[in-house]
Each structure stands twice: as C-alpha cells, then as structure tokens.
N, C-alpha and C. Protein backbone atom coordinates (compact mmCIF):
# COMPACT_ATOMS: atom_id res chain seq x y z
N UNK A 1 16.64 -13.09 -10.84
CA UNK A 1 15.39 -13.62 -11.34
C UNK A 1 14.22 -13.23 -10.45
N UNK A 2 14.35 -12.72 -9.09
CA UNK A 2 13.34 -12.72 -8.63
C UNK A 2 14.00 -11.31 -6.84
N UNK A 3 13.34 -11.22 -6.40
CA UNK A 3 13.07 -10.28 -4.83
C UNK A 3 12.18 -11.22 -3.72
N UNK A 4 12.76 -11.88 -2.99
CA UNK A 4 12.02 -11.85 -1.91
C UNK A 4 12.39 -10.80 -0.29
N UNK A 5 11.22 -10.55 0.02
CA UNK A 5 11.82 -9.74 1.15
C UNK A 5 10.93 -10.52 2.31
N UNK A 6 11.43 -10.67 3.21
CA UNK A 6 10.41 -10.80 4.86
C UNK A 6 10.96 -10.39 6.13
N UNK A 7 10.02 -9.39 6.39
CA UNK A 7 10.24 -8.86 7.54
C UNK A 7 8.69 -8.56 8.83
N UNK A 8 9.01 -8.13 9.78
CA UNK A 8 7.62 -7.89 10.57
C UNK A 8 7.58 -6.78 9.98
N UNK A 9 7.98 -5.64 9.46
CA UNK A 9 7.20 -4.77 9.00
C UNK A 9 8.26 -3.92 8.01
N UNK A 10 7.06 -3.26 6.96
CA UNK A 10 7.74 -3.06 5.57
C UNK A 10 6.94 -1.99 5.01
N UNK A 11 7.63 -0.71 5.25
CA UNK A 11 7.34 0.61 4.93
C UNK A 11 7.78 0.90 3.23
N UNK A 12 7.01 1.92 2.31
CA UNK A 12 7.24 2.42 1.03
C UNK A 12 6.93 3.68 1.39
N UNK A 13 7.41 4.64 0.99
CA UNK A 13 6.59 6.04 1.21
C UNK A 13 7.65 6.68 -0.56
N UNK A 14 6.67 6.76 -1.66
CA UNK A 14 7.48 7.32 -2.65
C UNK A 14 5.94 8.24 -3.11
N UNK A 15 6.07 9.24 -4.32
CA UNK A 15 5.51 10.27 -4.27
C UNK A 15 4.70 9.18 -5.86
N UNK A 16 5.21 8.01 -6.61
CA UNK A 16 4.13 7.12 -7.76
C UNK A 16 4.75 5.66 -7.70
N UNK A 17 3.62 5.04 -7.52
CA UNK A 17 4.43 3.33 -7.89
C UNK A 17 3.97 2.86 -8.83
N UNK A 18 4.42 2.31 -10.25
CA UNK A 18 3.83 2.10 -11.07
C UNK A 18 4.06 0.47 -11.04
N UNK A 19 3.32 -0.21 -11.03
CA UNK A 19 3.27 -1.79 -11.54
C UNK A 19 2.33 -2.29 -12.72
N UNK A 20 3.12 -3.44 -12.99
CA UNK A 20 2.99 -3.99 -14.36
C UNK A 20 3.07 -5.61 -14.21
N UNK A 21 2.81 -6.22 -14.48
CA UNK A 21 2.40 -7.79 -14.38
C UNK A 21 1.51 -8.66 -15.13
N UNK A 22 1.99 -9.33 -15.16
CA UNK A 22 0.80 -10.64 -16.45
C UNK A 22 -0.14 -11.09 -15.16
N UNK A 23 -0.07 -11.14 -13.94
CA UNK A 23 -0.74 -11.48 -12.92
C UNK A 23 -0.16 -11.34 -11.64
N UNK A 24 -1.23 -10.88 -10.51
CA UNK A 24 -1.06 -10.62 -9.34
C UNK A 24 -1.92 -11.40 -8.69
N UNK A 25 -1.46 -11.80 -7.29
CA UNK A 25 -2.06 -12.57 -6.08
C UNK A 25 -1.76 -11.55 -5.03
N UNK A 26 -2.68 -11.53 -4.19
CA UNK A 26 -2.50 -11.11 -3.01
C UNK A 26 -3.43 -11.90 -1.92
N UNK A 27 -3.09 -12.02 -0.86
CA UNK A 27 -3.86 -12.56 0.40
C UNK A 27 -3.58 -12.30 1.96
N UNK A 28 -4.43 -11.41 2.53
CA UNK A 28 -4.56 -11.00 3.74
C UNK A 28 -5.22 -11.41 4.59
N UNK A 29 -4.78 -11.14 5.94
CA UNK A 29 -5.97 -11.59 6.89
C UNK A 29 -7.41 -10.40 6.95
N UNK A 30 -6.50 -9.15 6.96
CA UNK A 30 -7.81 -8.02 6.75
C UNK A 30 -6.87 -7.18 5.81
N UNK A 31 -7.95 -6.17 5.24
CA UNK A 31 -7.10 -5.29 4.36
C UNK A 31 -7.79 -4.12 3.89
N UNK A 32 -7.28 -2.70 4.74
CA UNK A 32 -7.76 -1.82 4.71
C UNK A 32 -7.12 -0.71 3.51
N UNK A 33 -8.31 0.22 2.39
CA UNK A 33 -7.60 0.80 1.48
C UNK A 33 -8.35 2.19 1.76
N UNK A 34 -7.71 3.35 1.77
CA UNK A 34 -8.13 4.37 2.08
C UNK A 34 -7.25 5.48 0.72
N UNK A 35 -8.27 6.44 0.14
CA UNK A 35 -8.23 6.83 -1.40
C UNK A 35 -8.61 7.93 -1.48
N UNK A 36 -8.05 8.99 -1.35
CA UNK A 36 -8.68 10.34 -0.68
C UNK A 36 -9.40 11.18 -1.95
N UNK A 37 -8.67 10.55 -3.72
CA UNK A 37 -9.41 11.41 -4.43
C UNK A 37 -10.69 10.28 -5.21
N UNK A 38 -9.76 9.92 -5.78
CA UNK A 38 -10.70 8.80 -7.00
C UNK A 38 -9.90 7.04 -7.30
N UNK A 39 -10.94 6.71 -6.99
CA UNK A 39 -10.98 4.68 -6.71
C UNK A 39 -11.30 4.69 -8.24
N UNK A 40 -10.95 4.03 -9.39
CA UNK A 40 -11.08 3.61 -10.49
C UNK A 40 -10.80 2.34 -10.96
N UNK A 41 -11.68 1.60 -11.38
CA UNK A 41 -11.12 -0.31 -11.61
C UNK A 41 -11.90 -0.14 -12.81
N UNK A 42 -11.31 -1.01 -13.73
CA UNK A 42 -11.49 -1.38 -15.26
C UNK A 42 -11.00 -2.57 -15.42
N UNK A 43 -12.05 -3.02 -15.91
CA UNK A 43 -11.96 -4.91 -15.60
C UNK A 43 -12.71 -5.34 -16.84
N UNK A 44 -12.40 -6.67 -17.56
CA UNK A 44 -13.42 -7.33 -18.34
C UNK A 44 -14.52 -8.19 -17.85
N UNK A 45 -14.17 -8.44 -16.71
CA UNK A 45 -15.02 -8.97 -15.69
C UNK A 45 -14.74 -8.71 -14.52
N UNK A 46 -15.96 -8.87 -13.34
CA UNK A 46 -15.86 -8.49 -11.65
C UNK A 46 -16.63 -9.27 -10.87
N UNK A 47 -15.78 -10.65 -10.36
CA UNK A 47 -16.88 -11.13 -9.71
C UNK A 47 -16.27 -11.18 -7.85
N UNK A 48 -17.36 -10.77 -7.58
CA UNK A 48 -16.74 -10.78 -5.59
C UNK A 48 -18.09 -11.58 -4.28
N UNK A 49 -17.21 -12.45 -4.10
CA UNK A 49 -18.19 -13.24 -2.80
C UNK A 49 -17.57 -13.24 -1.65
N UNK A 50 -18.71 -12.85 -0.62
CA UNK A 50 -18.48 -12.27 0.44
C UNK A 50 -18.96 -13.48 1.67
N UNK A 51 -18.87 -14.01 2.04
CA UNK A 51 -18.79 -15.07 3.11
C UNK A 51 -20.03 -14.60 4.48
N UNK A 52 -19.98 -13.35 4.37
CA UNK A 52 -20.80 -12.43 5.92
C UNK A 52 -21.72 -11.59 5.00
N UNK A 53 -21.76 -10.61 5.65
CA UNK A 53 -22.42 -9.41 5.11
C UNK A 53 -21.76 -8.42 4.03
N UNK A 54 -22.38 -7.70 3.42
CA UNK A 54 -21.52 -6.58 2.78
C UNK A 54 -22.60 -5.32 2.82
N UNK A 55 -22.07 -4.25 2.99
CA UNK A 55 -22.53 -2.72 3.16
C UNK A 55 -21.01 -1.95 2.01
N UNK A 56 -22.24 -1.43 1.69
CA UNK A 56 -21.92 -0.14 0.53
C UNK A 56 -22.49 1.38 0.66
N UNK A 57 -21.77 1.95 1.32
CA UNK A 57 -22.46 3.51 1.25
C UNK A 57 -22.14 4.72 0.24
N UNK A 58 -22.96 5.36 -0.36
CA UNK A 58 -22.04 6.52 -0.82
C UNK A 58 -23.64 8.05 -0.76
N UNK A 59 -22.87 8.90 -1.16
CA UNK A 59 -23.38 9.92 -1.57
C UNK A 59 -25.10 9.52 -2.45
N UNK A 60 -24.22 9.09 -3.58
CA UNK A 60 -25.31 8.82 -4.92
C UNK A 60 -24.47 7.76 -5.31
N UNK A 61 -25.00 6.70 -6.11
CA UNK A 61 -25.35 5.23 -6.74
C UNK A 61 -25.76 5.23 -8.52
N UNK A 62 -25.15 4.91 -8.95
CA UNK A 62 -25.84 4.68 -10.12
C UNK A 62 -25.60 3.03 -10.51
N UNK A 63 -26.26 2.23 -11.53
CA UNK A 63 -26.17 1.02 -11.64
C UNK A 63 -26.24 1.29 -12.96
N UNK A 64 -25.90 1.18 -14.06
CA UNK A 64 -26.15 0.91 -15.63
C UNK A 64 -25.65 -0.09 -16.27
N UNK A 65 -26.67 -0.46 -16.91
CA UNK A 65 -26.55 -2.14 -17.39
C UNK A 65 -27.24 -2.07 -19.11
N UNK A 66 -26.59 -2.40 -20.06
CA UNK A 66 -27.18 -2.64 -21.16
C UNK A 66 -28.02 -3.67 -21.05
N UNK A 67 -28.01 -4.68 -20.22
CA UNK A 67 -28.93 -6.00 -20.59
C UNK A 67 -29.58 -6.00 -19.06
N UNK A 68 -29.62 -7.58 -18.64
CA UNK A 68 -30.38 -7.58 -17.58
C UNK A 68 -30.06 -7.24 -15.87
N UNK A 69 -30.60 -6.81 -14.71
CA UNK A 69 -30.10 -6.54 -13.79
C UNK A 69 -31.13 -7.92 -13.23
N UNK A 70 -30.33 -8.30 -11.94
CA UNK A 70 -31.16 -9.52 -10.98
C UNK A 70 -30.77 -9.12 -9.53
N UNK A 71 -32.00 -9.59 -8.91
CA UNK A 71 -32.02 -9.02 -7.49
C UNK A 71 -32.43 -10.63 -6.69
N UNK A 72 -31.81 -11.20 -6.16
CA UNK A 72 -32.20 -12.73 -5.45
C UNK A 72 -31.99 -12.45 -3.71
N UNK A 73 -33.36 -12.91 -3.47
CA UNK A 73 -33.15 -12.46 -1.95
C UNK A 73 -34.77 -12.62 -1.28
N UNK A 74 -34.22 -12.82 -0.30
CA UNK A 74 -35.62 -13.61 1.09
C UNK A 74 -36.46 -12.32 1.15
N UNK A 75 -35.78 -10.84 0.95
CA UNK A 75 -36.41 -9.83 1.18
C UNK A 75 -35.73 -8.49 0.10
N UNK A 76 -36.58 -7.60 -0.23
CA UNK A 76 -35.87 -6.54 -0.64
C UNK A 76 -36.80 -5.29 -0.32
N UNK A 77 -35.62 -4.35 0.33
CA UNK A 77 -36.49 -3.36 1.09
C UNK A 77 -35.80 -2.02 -0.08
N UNK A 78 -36.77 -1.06 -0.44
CA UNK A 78 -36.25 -0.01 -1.02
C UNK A 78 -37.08 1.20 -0.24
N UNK A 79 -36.32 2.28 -0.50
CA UNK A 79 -36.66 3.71 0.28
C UNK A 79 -36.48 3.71 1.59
C-alpha cells in the first residue's frame, strides 16, 4: 500500500522520472533547483508568499495579463 524510505542520504540518478499523483506535499528547510534547459509550470492558479525578500533576474521579462496588473508598495523604482 505504500514505500517509506529514511535514510541520511538518498541518491536517484536515472536518465526520466515520470510522476503522477492526485497531490503532492513537499517541505524543506532550503531547496535548491538547478535546470539547465527549460523550467515550465502550468497551473490554474499560482500563488507564492515570501516571508523576506525575493529577487528575480533574467535576460528579458515579459508580464501578459488579459485583465488587470497591481503594483502595491512604499516605493516603485523603474529603469
């Protein structure tokens, strides 16, 4: 009915992992993801709160929104 595994440390190295689930949890203390071609998420919704700061860098940015965009904040600096 079920897999539990626990160990101090727990290696995969396979060449595709495919998963499937009605729902996933996960929870880390930190959690680093590194993606060398293409990051892709498809969601019906996305909501993320960040406790500190957050920084986003890239190349180029695009934002597209059929309806409204909102910007809330003590300051907003552009250029």
């Amino acid at each position: 009915r079920g897999v539990e595994v626990r160990s101090q440390d727990f290696s995969v190295t396979t060449q595709k992992i495919r998963m499937i689930a009605a729902e996933v949890s996960h929870s880390f203390k930190s959690l680093r993801q590194r993606v060398q071609e293409l990051l892709s998420v498809q969601a019906g919704q996305t909501h993320t709160v960040v406790e500190g700061s957050m920084h986003s860098q890239a190349k180029s940015a695009t934002i597209l929104t059929e309806e409204k965009v909102s910007i809330n904040g003590k300051e907003v600096h552009l250029g």
